[in-house]
Structure formats: structure tokens, C-alpha cells
PDB file of N, CA and C in Angstrom:
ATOM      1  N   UNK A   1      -0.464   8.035  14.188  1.00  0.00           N
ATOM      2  CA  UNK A   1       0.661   8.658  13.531  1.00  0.00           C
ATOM      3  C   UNK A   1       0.251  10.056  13.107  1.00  0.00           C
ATOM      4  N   UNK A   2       1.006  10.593  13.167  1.00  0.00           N
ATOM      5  CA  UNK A   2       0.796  12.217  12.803  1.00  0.00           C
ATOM      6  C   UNK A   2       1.851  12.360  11.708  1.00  0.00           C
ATOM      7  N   UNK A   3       1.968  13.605  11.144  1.00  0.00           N
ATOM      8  CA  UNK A   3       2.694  14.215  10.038  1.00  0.00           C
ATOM      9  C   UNK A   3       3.947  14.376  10.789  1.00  0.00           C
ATOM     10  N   UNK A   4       5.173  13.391   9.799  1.00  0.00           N
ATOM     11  CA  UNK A   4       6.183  14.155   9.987  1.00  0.00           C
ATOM     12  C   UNK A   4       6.585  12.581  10.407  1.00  0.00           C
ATOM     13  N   UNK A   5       5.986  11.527  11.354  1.00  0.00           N
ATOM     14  CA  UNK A   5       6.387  10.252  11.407  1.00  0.00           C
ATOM     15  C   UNK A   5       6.977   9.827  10.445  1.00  0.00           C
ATOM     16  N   UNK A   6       8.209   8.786  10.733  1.00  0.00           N
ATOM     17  CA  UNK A   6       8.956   8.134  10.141  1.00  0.00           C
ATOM     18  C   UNK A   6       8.837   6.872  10.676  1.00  0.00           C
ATOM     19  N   UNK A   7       8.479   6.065   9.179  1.00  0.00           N
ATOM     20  CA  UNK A   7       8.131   4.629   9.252  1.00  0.00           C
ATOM     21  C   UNK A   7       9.313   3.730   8.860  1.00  0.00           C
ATOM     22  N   UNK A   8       9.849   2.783   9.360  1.00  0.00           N
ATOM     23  CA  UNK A   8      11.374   2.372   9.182  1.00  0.00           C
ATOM     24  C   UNK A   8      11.530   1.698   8.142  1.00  0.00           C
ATOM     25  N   UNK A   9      12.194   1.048   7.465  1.00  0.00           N
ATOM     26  CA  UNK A   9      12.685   0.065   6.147  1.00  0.00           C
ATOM     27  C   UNK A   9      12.092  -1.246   6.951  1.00  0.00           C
ATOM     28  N   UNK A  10      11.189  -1.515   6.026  1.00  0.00           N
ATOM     29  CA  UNK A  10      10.796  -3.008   6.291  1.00  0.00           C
ATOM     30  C   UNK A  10      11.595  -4.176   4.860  1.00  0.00           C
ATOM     31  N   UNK A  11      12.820  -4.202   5.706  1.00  0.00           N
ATOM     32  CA  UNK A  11      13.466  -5.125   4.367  1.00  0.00           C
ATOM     33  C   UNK A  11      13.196  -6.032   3.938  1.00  0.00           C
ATOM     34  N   UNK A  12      12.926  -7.051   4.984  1.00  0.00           N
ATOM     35  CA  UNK A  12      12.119  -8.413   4.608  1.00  0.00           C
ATOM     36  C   UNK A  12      10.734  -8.158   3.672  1.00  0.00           C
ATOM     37  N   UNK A  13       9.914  -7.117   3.756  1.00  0.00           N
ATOM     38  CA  UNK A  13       8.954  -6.909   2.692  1.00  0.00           C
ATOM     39  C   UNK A  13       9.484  -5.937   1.538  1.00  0.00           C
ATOM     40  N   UNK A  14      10.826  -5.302   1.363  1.00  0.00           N
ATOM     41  CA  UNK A  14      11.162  -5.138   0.210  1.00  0.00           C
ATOM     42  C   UNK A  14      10.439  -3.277   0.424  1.00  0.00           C
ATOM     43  N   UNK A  15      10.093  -2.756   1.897  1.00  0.00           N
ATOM     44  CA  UNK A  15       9.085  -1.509   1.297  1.00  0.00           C
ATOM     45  C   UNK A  15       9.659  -0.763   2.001  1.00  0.00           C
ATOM     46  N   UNK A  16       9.467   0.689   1.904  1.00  0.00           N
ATOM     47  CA  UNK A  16       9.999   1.791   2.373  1.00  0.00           C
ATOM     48  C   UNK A  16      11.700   2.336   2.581  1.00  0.00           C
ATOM     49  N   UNK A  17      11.911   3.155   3.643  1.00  0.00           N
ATOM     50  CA  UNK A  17      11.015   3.791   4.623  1.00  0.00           C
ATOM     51  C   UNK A  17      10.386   4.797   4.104  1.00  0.00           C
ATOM     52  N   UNK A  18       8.899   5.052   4.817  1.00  0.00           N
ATOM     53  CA  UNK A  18       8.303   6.059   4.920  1.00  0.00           C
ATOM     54  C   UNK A  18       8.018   6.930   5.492  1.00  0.00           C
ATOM     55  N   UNK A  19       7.482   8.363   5.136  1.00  0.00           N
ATOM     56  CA  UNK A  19       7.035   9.450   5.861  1.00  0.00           C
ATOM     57  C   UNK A  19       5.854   9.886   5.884  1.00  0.00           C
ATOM     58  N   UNK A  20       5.036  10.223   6.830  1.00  0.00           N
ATOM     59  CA  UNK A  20       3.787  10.665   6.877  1.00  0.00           C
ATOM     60  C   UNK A  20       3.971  11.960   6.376  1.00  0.00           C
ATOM     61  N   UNK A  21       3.197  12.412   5.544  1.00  0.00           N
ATOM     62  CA  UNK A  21       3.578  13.384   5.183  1.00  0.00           C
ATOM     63  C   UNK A  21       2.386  14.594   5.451  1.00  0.00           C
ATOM     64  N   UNK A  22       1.179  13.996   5.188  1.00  0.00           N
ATOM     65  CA  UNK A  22       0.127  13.989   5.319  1.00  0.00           C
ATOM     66  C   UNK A  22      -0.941  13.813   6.384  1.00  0.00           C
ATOM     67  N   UNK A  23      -1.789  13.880   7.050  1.00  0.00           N
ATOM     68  CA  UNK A  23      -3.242  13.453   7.847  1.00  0.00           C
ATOM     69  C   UNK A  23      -4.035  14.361   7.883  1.00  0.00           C
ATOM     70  N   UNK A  24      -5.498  14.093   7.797  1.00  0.00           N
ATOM     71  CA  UNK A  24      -6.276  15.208   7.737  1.00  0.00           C
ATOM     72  C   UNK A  24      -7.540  14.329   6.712  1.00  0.00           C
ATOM     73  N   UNK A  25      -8.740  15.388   6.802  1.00  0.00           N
ATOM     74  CA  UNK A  25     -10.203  14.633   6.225  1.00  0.00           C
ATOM     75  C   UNK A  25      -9.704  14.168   5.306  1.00  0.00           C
ATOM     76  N   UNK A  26      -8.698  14.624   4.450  1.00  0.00           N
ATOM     77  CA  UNK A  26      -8.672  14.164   3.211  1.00  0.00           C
ATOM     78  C   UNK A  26      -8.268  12.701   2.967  1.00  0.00           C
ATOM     79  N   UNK A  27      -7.107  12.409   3.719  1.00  0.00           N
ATOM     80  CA  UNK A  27      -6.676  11.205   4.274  1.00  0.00           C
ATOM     81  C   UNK A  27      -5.717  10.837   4.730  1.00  0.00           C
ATOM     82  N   UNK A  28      -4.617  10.020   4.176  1.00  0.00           N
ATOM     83  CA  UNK A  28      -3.136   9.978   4.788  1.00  0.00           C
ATOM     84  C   UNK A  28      -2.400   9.904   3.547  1.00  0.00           C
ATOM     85  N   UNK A  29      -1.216  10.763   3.641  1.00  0.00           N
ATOM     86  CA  UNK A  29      -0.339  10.677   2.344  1.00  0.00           C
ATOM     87  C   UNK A  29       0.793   9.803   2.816  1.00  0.00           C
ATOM     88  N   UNK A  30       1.578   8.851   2.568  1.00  0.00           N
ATOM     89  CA  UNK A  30       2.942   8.387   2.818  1.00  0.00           C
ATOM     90  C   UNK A  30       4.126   8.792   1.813  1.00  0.00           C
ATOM     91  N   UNK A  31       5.249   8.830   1.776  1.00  0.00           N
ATOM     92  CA  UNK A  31       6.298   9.175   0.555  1.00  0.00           C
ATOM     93  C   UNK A  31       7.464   7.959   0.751  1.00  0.00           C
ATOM     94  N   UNK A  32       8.175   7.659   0.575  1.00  0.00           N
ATOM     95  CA  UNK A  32       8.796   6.972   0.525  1.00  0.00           C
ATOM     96  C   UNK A  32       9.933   7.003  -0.925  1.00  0.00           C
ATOM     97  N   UNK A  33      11.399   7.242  -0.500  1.00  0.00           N
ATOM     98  CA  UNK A  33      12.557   7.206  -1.148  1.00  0.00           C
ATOM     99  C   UNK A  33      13.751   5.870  -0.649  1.00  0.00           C
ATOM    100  N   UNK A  34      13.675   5.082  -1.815  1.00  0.00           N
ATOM    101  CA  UNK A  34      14.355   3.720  -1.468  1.00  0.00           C
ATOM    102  C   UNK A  34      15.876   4.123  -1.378  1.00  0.00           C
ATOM    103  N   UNK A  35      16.547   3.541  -1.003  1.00  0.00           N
ATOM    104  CA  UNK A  35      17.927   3.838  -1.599  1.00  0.00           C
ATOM    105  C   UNK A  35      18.656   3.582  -2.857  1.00  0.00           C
ATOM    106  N   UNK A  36      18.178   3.009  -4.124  1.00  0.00           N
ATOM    107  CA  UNK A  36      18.292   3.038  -5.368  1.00  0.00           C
ATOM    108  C   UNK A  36      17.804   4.886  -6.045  1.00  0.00           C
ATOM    109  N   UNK A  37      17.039   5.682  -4.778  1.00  0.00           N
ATOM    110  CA  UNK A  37      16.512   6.589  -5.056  1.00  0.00           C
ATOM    111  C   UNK A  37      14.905   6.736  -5.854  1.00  0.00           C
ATOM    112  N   UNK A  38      14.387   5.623  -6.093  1.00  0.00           N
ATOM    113  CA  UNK A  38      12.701   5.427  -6.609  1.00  0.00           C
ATOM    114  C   UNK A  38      11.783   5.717  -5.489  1.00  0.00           C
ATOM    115  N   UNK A  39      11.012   6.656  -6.019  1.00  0.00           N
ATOM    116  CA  UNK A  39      10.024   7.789  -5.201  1.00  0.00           C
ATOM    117  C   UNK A  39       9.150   7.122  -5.342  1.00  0.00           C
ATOM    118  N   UNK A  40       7.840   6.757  -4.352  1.00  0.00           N
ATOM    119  CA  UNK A  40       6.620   6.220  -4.309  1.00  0.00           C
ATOM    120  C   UNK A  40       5.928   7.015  -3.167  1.00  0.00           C
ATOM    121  N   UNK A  41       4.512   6.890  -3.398  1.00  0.00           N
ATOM    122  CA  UNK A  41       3.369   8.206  -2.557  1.00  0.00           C
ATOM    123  C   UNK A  41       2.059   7.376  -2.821  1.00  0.00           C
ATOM    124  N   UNK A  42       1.595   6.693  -1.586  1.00  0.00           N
ATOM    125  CA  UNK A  42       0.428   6.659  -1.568  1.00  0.00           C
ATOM    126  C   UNK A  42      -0.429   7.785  -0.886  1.00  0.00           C
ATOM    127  N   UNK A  43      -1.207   8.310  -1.592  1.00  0.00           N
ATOM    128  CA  UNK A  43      -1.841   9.712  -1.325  1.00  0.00           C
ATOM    129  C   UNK A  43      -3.377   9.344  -0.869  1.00  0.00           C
ATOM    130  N   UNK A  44      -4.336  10.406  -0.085  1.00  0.00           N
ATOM    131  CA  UNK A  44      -5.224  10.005  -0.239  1.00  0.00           C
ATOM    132  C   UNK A  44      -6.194   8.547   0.925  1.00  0.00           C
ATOM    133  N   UNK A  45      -4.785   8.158   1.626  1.00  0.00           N
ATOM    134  CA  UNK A  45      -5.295   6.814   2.326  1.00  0.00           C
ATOM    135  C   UNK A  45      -6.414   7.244   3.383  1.00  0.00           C
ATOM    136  N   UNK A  46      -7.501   6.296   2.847  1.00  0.00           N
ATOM    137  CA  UNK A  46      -8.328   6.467   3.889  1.00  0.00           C
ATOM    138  C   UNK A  46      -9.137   4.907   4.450  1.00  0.00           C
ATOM    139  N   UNK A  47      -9.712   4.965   6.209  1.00  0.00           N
ATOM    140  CA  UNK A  47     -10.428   3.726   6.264  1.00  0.00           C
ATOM    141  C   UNK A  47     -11.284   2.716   5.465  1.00  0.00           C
ATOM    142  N   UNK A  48     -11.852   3.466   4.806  1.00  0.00           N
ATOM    143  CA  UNK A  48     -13.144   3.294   3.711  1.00  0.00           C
ATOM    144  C   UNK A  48     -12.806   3.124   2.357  1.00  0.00           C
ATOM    145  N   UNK A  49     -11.181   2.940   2.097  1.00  0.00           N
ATOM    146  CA  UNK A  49     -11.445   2.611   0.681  1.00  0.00           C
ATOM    147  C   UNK A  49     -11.906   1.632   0.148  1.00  0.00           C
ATOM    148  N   UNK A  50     -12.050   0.416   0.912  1.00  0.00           N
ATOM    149  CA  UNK A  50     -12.075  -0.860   0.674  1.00  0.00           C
ATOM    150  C   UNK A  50     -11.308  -2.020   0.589  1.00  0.00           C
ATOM    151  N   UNK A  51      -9.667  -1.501   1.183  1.00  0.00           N
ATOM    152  CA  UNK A  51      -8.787  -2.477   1.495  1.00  0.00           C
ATOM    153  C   UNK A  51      -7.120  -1.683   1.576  1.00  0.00           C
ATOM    154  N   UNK A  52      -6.363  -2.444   2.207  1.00  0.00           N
ATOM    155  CA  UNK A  52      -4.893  -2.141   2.434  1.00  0.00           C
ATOM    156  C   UNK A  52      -4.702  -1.606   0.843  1.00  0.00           C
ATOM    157  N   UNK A  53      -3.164  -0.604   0.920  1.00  0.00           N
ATOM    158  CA  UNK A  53      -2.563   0.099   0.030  1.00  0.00           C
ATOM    159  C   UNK A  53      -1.615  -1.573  -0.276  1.00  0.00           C
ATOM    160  N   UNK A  54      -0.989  -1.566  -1.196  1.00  0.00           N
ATOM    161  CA  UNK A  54       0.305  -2.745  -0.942  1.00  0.00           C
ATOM    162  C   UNK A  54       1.411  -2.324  -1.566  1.00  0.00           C
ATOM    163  N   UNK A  55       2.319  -1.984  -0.687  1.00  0.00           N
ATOM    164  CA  UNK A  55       3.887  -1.935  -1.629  1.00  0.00           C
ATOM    165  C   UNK A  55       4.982  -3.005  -1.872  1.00  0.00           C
ATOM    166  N   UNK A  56       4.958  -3.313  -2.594  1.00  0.00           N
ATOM    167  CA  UNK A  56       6.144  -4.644  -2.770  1.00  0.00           C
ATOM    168  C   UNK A  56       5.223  -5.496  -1.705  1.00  0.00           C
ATOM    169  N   UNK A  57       5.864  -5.994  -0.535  1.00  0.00           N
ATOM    170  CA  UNK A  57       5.407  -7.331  -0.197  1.00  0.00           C
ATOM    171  C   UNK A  57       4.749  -6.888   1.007  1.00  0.00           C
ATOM    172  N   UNK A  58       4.173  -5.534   1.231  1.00  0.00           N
ATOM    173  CA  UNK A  58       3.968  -5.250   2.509  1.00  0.00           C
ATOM    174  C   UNK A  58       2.379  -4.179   1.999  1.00  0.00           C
ATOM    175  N   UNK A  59       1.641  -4.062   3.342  1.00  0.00           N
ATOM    176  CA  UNK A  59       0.211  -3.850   2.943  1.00  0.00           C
ATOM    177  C   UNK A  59       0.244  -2.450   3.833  1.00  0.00           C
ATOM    178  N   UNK A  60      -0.316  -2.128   3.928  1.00  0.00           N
ATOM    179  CA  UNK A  60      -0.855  -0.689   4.696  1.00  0.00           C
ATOM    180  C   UNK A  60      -2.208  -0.261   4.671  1.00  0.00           C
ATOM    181  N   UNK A  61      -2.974  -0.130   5.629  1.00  0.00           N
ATOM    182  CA  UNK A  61      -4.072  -0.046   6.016  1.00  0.00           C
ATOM    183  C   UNK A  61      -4.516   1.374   7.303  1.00  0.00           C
ATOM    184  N   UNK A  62      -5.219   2.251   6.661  1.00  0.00           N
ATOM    185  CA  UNK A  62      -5.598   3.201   7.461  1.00  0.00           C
ATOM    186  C   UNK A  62      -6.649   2.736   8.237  1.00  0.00           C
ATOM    187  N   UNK A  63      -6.488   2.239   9.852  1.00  0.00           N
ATOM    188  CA  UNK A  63      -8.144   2.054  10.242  1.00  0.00           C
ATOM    189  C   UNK A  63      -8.968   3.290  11.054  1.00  0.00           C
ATOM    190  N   UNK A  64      -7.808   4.335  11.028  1.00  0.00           N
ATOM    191  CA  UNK A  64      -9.005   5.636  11.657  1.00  0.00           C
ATOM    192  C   UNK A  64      -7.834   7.153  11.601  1.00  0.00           C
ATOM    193  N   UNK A  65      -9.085   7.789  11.261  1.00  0.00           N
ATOM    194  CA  UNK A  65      -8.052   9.168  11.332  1.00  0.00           C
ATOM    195  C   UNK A  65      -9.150   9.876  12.510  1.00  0.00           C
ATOM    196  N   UNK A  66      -8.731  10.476  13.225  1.00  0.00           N
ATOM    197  CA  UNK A  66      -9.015  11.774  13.943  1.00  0.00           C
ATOM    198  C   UNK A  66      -8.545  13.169  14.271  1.00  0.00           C
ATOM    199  N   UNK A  67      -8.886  14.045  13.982  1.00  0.00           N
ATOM    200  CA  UNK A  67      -8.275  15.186  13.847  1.00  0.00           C
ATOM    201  C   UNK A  67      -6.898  15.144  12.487  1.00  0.00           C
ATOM    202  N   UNK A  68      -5.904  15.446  13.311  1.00  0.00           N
ATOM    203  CA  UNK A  68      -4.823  15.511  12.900  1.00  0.00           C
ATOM    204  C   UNK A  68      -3.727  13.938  12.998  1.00  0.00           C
ATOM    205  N   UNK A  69      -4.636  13.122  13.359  1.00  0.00           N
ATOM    206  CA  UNK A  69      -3.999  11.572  13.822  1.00  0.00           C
ATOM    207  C   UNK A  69      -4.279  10.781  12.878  1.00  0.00           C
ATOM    208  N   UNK A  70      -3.233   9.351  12.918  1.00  0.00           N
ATOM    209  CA  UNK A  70      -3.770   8.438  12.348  1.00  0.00           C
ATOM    210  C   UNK A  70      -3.591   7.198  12.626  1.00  0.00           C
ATOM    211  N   UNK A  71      -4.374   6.506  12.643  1.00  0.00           N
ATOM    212  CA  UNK A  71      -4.227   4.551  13.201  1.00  0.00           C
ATOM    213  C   UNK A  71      -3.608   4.349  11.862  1.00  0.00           C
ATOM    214  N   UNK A  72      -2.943   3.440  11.677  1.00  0.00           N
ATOM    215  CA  UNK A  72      -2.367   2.519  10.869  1.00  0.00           C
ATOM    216  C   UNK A  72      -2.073   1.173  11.206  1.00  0.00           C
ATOM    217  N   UNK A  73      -2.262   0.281  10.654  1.00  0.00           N
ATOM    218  CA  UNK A  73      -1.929  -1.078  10.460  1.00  0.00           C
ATOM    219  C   UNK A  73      -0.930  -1.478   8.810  1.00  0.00           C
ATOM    220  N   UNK A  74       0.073  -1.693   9.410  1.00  0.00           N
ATOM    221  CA  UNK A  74       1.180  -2.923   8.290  1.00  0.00           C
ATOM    222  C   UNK A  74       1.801  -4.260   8.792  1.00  0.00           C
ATOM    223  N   UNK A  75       1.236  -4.365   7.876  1.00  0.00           N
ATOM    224  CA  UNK A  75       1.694  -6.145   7.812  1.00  0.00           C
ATOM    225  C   UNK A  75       1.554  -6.745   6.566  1.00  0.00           C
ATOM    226  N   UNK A  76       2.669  -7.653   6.182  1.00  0.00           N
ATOM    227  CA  UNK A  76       2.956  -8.654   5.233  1.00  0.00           C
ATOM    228  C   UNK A  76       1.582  -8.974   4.437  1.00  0.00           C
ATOM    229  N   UNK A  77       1.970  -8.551   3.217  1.00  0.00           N
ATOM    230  CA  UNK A  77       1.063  -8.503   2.093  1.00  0.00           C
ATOM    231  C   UNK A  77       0.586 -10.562   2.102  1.00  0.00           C
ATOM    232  N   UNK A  78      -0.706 -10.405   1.874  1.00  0.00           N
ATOM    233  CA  UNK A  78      -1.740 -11.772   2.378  1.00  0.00           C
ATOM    234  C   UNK A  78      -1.021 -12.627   0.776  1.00  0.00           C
ATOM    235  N   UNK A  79      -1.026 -13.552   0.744  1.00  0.00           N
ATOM    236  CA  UNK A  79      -0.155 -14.564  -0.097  1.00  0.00           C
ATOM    237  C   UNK A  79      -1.734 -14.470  -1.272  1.00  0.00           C
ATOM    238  N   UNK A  80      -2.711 -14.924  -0.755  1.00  0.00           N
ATOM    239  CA  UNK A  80      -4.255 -14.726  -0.935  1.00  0.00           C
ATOM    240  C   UNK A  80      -4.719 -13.875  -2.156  1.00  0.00           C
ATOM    241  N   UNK A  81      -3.887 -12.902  -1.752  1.00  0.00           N
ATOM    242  CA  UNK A  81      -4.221 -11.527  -2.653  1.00  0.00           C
ATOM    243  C   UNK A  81      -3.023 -11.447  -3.715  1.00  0.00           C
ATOM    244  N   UNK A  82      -2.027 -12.581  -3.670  1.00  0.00           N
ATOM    245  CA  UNK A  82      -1.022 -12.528  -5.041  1.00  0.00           C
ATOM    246  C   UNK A  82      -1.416 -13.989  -6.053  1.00  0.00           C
ATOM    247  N   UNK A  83      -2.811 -13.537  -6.409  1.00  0.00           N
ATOM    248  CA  UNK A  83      -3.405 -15.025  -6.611  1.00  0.00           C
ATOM    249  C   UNK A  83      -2.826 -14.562  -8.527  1.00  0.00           C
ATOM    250  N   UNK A  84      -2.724 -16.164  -9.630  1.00  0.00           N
ATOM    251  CA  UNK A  84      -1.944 -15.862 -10.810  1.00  0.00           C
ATOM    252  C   UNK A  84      -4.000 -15.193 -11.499  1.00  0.00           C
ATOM    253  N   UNK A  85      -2.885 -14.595 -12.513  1.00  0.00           N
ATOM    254  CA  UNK A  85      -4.252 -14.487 -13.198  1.00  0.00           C
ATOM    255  C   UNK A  85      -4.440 -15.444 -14.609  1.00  0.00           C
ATOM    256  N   UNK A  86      -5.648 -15.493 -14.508  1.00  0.00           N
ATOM    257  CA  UNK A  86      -6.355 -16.656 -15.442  1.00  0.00           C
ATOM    258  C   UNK A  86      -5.291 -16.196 -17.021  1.00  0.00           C
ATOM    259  N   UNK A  87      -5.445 -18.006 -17.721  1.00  0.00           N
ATOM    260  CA  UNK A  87      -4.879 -17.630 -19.021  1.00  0.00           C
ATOM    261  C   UNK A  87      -5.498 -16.913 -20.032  1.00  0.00           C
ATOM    262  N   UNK A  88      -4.629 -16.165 -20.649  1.00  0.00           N
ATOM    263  CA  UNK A  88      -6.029 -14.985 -21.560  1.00  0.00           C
ATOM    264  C   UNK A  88      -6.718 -16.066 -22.556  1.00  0.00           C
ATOM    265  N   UNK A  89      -8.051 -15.213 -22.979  1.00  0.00           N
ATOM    266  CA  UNK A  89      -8.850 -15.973 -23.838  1.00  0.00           C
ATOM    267  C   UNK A  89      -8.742 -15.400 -25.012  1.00  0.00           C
ATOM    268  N   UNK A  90      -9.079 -16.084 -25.738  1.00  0.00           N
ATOM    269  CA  UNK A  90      -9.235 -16.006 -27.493  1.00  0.00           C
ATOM    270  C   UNK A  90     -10.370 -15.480 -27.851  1.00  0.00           C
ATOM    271  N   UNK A  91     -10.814 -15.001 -29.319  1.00  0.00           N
ATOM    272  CA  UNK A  91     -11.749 -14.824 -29.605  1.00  0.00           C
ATOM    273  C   UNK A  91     -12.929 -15.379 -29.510  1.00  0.00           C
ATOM    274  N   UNK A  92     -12.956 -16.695 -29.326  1.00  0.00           N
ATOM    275  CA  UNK A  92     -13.805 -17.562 -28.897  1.00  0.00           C
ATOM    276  C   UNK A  92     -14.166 -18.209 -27.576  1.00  0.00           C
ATOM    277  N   UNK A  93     -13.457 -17.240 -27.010  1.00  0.00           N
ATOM    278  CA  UNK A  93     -13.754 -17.257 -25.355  1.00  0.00           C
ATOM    279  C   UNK A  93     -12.936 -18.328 -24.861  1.00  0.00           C
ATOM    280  N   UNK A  94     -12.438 -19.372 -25.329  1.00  0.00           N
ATOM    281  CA  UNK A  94     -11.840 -20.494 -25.041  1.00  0.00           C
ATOM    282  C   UNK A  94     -10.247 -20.264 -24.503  1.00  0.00           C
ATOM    283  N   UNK A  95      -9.691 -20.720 -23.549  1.00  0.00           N
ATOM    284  CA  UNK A  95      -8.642 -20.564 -22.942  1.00  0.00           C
ATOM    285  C   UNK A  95      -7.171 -20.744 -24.210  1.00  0.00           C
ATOM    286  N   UNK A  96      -6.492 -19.695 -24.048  1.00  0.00           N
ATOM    287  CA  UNK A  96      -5.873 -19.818 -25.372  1.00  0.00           C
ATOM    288  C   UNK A  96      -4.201 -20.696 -24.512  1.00  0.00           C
ATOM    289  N   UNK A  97      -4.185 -21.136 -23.786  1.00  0.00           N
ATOM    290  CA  UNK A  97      -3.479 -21.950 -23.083  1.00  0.00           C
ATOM    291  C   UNK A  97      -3.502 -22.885 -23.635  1.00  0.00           C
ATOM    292  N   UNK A  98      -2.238 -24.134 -23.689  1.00  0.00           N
ATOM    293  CA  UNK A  98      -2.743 -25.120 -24.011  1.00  0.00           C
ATOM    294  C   UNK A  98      -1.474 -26.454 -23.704  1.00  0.00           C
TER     295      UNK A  98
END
């Protein structure tokens, strides 16, 4: 993908559409304007951060830039990674759940 690509409404994951807005060392920028009008920008995307961007129910993953290009991978945010988080603890470390 290069600058200026348009990434379509993925409705079933609730995300975009987006625009490349961005590519280059620095990394990949996306923008994205919903039709409620709420602005979102993942800036910055690069192979090496250590895992997919995730918007609403959908993931994004830079796996290579060259030059002025960019690989991308999206696909449906991993169920895996919407794990609950633990019940908070108390002062006494003990699960304040009950």
C-alpha cells in the first residue's frame, strides 16, 4: 500500500474506512473518519512493534515497508487477546470479588 490508498469499511468489525496517509522509515500512518464523524489515526505503524494495531474488532498489522510501500495484514481481532481482566485486589492482596 502506498499513500493515498483507501481501505474500505469493514462493517462486520465495526472499523474504518481508512486512508494511508502516510509510509516511509518512520512508519505507516492510517486516518480514518466513521460516519458518526469520530476521527481515529494510528500513526507511526511499524513491523517491529511487537504486535497488530486493533480498532474496534479488527487488527492491523504492518509486516514490511520498503521504500515508499507497505505490506499490510487485517484481520478480525483474535477473541484470545479480548481476554476479562482479573478482579481488582484489596489492600491485602486478596481478590476483592466475592
Amino acid at each position: 500500500m502506498t499513500k493515498g490508498t483507501e481501505i474500505p469499511r469493514a462493517d462486520g468489525l465495526r472499523a474504518g474506512p481508512f486512508t494511508v496517509s502516510a509510509v516511509g522509515a518512520e512508519g505507516v500512518d492510517l486516518s480514518a473518519v466513521d460516519a458518526s464523524g469520530f476521527a481515529s489515526n494510528l500513526l507511526g505503524q511499524r513491523p517491529d512493534q511487537g504486535g497488530p494495531s486493533t480498532v474496534n474488532e479488527l487488527s492491523i498489522a504492518v509486516l514490511a515497508i520498503a521504500g515508499d510501500t507497505a505490506k499490510l495484514r487485517l484481520f478480525p481481532r483474535s477473541r484470545a487477546s479480548a481476554v476479562s481482566a482479573a478482579p481488582p485486589r484489596n489492600s491485602s492482596g486478596t481478590s476483592s470479588a466475592s
